[in-house]
PDB file of N, CA and C in Angstrom:
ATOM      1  N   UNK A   1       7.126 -26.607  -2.041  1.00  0.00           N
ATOM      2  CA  UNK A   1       6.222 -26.641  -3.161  1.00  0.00           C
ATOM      3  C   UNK A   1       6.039 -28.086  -3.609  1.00  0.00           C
ATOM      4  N   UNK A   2       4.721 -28.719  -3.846  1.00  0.00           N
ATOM      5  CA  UNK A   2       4.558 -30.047  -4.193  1.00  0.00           C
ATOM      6  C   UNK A   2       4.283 -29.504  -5.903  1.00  0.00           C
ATOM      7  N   UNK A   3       4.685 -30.623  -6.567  1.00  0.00           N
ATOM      8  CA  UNK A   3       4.729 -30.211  -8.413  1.00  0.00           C
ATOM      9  C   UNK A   3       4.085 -31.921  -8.582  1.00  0.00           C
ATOM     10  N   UNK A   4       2.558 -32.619  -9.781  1.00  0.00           N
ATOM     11  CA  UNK A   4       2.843 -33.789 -10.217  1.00  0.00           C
ATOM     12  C   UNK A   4       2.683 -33.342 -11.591  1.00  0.00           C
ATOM     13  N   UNK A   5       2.605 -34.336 -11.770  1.00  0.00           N
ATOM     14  CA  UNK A   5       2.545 -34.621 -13.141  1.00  0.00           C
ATOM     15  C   UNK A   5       0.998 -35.506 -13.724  1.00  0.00           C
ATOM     16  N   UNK A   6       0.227 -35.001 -13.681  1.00  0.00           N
ATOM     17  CA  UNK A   6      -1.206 -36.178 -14.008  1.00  0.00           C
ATOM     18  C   UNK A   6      -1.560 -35.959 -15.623  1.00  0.00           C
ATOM     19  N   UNK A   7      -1.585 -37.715 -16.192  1.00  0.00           N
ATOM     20  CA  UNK A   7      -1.959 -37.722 -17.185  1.00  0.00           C
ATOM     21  C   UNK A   7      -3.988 -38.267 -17.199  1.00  0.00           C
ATOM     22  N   UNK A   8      -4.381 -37.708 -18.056  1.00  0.00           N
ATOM     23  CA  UNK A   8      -5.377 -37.661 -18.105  1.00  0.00           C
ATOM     24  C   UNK A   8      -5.599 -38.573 -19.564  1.00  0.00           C
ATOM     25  N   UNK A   9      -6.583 -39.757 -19.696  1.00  0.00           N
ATOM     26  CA  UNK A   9      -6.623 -40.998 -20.328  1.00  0.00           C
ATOM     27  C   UNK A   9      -7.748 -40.369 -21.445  1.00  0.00           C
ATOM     28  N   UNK A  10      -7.626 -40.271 -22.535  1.00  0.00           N
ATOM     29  CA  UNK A  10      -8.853 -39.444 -23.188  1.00  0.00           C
ATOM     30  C   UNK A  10      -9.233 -40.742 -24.246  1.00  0.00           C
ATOM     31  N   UNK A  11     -10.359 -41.255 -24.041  1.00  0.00           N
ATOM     32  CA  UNK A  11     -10.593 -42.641 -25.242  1.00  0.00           C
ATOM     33  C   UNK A  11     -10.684 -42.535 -26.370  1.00  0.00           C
ATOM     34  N   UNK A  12     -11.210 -41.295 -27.043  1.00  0.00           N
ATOM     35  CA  UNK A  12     -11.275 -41.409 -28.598  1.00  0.00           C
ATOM     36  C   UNK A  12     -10.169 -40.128 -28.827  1.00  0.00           C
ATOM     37  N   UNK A  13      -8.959 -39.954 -28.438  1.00  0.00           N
ATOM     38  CA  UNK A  13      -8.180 -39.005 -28.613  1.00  0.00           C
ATOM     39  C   UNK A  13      -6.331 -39.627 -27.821  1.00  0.00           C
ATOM     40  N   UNK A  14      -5.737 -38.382 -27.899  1.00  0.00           N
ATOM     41  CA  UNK A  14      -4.632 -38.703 -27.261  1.00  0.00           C
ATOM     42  C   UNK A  14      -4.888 -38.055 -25.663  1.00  0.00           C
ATOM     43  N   UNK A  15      -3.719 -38.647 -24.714  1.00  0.00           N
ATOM     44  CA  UNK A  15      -4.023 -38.294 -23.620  1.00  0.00           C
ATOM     45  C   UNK A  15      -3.515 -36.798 -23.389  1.00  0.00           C
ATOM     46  N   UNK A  16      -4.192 -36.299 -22.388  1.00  0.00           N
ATOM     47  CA  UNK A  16      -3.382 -34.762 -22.103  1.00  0.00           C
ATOM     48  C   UNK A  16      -2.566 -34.898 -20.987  1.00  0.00           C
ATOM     49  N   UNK A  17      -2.050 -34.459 -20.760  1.00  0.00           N
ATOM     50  CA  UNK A  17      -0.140 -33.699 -19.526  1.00  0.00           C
ATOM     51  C   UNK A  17      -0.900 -32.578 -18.873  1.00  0.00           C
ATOM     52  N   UNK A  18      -1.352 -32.957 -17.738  1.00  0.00           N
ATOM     53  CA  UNK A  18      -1.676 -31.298 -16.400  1.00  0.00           C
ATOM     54  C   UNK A  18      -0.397 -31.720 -15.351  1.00  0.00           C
ATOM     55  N   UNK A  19      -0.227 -30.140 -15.336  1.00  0.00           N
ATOM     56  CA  UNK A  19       0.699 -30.022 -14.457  1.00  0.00           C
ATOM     57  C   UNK A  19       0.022 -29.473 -12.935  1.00  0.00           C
ATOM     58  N   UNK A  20      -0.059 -30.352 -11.891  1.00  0.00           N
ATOM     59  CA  UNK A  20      -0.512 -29.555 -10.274  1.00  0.00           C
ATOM     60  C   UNK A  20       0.759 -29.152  -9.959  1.00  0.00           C
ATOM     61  N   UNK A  21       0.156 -27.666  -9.231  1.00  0.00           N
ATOM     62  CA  UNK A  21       1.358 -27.193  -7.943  1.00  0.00           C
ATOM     63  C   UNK A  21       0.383 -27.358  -7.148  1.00  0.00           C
ATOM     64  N   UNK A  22       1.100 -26.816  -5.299  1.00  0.00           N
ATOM     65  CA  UNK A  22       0.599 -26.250  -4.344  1.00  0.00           C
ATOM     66  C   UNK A  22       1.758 -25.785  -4.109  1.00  0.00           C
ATOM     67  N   UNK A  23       1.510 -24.519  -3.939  1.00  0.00           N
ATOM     68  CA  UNK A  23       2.547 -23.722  -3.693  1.00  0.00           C
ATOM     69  C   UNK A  23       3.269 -23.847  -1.926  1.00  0.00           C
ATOM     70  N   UNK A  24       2.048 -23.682  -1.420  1.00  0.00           N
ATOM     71  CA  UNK A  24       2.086 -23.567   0.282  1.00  0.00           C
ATOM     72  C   UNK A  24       0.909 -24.840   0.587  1.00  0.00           C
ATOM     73  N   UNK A  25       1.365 -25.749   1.926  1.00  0.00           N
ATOM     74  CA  UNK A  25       0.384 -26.625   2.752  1.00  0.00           C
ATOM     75  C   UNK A  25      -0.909 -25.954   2.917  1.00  0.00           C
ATOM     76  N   UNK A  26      -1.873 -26.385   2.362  1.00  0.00           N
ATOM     77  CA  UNK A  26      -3.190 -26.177   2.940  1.00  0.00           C
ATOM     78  C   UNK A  26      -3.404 -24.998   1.724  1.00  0.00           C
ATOM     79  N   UNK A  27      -3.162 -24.251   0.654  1.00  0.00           N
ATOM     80  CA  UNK A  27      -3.769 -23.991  -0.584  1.00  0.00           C
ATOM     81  C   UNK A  27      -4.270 -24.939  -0.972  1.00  0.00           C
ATOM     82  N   UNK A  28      -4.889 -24.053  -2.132  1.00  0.00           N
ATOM     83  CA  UNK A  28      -5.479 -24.605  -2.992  1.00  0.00           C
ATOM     84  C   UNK A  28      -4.353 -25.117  -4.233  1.00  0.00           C
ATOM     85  N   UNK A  29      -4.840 -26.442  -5.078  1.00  0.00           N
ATOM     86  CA  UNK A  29      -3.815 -26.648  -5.778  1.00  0.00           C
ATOM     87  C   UNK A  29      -4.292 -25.991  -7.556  1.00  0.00           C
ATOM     88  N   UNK A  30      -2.894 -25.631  -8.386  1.00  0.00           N
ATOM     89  CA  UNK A  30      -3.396 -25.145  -9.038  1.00  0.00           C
ATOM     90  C   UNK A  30      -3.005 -26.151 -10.416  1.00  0.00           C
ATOM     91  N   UNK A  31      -3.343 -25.838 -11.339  1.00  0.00           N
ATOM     92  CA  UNK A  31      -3.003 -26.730 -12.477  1.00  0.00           C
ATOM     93  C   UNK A  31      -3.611 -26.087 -13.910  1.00  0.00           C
ATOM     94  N   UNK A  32      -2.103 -26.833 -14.508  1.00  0.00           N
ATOM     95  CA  UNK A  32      -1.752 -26.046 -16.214  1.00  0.00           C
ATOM     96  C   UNK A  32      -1.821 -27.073 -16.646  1.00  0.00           C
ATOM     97  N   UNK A  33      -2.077 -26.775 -18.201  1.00  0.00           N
ATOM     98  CA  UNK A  33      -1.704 -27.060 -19.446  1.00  0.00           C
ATOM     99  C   UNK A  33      -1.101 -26.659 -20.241  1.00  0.00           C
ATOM    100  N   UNK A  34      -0.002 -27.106 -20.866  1.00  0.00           N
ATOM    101  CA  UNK A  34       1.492 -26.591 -21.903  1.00  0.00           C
ATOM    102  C   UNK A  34       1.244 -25.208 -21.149  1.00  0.00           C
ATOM    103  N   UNK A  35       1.659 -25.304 -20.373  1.00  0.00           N
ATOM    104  CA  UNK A  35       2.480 -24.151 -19.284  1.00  0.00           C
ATOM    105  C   UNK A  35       1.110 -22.769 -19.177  1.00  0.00           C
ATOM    106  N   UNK A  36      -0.010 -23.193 -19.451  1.00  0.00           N
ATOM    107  CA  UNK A  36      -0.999 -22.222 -19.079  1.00  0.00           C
ATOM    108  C   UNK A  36      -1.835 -22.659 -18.039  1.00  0.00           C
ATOM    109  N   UNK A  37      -2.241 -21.508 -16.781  1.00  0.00           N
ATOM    110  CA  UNK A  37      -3.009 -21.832 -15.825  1.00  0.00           C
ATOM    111  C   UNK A  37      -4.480 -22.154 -16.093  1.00  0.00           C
ATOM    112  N   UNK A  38      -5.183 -23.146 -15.992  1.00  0.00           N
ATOM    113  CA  UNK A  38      -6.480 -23.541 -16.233  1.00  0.00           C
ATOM    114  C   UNK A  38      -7.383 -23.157 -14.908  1.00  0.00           C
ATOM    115  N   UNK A  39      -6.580 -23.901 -14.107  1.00  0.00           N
ATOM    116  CA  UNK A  39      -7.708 -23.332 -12.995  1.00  0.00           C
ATOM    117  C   UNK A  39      -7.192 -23.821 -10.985  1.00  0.00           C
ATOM    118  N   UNK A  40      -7.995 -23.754 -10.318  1.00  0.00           N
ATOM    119  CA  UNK A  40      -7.296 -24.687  -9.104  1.00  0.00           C
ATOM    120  C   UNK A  40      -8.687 -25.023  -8.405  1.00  0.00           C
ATOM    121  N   UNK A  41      -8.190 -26.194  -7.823  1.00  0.00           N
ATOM    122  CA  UNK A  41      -9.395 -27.247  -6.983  1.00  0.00           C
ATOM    123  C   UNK A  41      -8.645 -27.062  -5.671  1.00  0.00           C
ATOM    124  N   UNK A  42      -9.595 -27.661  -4.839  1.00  0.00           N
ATOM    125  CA  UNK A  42      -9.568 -28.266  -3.590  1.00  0.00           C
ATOM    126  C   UNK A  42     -10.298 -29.410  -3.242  1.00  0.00           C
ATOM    127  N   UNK A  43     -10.107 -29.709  -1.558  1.00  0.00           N
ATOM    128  CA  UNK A  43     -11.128 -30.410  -1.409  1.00  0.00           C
ATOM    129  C   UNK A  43     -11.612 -29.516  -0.457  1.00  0.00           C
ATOM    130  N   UNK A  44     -13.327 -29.765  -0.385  1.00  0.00           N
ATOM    131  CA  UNK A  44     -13.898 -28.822   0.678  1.00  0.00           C
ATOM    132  C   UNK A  44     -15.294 -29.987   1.167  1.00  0.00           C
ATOM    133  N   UNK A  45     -15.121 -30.049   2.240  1.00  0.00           N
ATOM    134  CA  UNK A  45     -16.288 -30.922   3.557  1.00  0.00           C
ATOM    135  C   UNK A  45     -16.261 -32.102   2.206  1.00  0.00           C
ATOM    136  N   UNK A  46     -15.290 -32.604   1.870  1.00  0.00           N
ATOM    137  CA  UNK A  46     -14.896 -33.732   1.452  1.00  0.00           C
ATOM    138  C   UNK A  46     -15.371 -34.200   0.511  1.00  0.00           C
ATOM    139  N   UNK A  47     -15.158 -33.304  -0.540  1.00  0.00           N
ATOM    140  CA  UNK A  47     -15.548 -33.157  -2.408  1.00  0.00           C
ATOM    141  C   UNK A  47     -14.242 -32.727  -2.529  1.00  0.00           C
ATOM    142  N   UNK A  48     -14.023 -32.777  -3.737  1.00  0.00           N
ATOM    143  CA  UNK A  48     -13.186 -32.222  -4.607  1.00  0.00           C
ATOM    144  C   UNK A  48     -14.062 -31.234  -5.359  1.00  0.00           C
ATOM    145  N   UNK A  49     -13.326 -29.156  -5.416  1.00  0.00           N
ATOM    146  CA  UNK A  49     -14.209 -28.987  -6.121  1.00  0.00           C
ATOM    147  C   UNK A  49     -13.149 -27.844  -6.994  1.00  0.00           C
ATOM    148  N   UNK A  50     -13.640 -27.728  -8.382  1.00  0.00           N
ATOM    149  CA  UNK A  50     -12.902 -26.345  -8.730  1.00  0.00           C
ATOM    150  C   UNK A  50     -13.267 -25.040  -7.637  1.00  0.00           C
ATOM    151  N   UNK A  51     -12.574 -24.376  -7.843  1.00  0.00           N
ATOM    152  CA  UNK A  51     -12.561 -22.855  -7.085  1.00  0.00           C
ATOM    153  C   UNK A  51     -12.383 -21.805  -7.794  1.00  0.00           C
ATOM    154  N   UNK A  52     -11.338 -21.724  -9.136  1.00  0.00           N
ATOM    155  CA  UNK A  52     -11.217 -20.719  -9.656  1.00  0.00           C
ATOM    156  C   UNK A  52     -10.456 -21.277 -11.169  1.00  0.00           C
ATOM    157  N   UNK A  53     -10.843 -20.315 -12.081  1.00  0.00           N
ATOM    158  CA  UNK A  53     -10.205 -20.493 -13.442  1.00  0.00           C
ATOM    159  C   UNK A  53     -10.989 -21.301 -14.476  1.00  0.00           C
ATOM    160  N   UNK A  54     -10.836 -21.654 -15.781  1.00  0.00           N
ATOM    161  CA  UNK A  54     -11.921 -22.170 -16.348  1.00  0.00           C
ATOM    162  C   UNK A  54     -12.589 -23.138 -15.810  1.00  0.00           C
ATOM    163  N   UNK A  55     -13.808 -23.196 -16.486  1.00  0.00           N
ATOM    164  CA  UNK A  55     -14.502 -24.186 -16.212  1.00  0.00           C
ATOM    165  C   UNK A  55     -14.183 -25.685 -16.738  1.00  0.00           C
ATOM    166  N   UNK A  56     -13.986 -26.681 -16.389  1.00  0.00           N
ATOM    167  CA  UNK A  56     -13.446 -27.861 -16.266  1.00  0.00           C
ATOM    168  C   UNK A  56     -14.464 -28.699 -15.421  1.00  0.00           C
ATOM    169  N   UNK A  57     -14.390 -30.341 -16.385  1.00  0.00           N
ATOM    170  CA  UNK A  57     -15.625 -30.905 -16.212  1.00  0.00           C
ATOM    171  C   UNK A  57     -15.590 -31.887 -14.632  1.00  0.00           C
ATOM    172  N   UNK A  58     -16.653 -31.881 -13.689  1.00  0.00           N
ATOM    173  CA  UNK A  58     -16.393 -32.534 -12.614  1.00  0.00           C
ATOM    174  C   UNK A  58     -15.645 -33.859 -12.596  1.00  0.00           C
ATOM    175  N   UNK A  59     -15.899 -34.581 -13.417  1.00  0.00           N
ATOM    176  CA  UNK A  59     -15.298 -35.399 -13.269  1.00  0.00           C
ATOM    177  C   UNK A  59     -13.595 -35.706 -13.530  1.00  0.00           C
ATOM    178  N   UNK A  60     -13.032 -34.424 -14.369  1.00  0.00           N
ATOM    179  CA  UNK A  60     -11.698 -34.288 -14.499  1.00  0.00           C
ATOM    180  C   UNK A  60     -11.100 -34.037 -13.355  1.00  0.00           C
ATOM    181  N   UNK A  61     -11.879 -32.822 -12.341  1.00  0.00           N
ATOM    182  CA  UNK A  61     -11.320 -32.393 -11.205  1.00  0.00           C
ATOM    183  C   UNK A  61     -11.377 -33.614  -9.916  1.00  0.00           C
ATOM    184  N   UNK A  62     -12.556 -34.544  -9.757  1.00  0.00           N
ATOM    185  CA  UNK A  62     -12.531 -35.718  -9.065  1.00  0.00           C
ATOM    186  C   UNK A  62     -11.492 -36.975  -8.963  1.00  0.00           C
ATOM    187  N   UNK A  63     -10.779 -36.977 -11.087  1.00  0.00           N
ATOM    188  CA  UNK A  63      -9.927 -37.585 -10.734  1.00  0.00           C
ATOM    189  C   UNK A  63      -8.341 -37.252 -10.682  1.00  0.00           C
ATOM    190  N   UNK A  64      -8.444 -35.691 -10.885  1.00  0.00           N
ATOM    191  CA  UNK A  64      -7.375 -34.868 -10.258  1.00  0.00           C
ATOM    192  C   UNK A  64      -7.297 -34.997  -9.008  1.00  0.00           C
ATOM    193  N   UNK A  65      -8.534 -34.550  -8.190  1.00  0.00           N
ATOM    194  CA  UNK A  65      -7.860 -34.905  -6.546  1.00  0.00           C
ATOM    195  C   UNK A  65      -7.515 -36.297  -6.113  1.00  0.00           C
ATOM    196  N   UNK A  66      -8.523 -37.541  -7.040  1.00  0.00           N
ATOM    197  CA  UNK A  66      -7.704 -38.806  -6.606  1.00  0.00           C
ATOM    198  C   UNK A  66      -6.249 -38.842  -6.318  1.00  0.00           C
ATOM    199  N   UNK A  67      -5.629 -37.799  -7.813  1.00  0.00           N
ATOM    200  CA  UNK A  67      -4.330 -38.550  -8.385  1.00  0.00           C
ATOM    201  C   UNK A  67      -3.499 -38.146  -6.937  1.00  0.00           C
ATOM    202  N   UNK A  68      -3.844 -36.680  -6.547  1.00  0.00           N
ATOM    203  CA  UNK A  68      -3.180 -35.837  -6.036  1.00  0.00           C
ATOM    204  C   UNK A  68      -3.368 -36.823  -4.117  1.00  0.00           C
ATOM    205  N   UNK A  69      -4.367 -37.302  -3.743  1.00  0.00           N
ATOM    206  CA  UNK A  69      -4.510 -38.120  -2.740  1.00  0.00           C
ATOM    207  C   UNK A  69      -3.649 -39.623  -2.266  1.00  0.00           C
ATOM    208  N   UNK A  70      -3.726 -40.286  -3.627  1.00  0.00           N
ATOM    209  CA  UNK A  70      -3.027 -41.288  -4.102  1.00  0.00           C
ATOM    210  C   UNK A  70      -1.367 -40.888  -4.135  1.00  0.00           C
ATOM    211  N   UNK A  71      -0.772 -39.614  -4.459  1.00  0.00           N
ATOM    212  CA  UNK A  71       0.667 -38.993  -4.795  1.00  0.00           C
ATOM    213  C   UNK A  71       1.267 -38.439  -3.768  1.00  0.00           C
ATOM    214  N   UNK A  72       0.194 -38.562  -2.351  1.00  0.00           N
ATOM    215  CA  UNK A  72       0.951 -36.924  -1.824  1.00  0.00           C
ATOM    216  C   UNK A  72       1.200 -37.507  -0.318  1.00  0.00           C
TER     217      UNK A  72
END
């Protein structure tokens, strides 16, 4: 199981704490907030994209898969 930790930089606020898993190689990864599931991304023909769970803004999930590219 891969677990990070990505903080997310918010400018007129405080930052938020998401937590990624992947449970198994080659899932999809999933990711919380204060211990609730929001949603899970991938990458697919070489985007980063949500797949399932709320809706969450592209550009959060773009620099979720950075972090997760950059970490892994």
């Amino acid at each position: 199981m891969l677990k990070l930790n990505f903080k997310l930089k918010h400018p007129m606020s405080t930052d938020y704490h998401y937590q990624i898993f992947q449970v198994k190689h080659g899932e999809p990864y999933q990711f919380f907030f204060n211990d609730n599931r929001i949603g899970s991304i991938e990458k697919i023909d070489g985007k980063w994209e949500q797949t399932g769970g709320r809706q969450t803004l592209d550009s959060i999930v773009e620099d979720m898969g950075k972090f997760i590219e950059e970490n892994t």
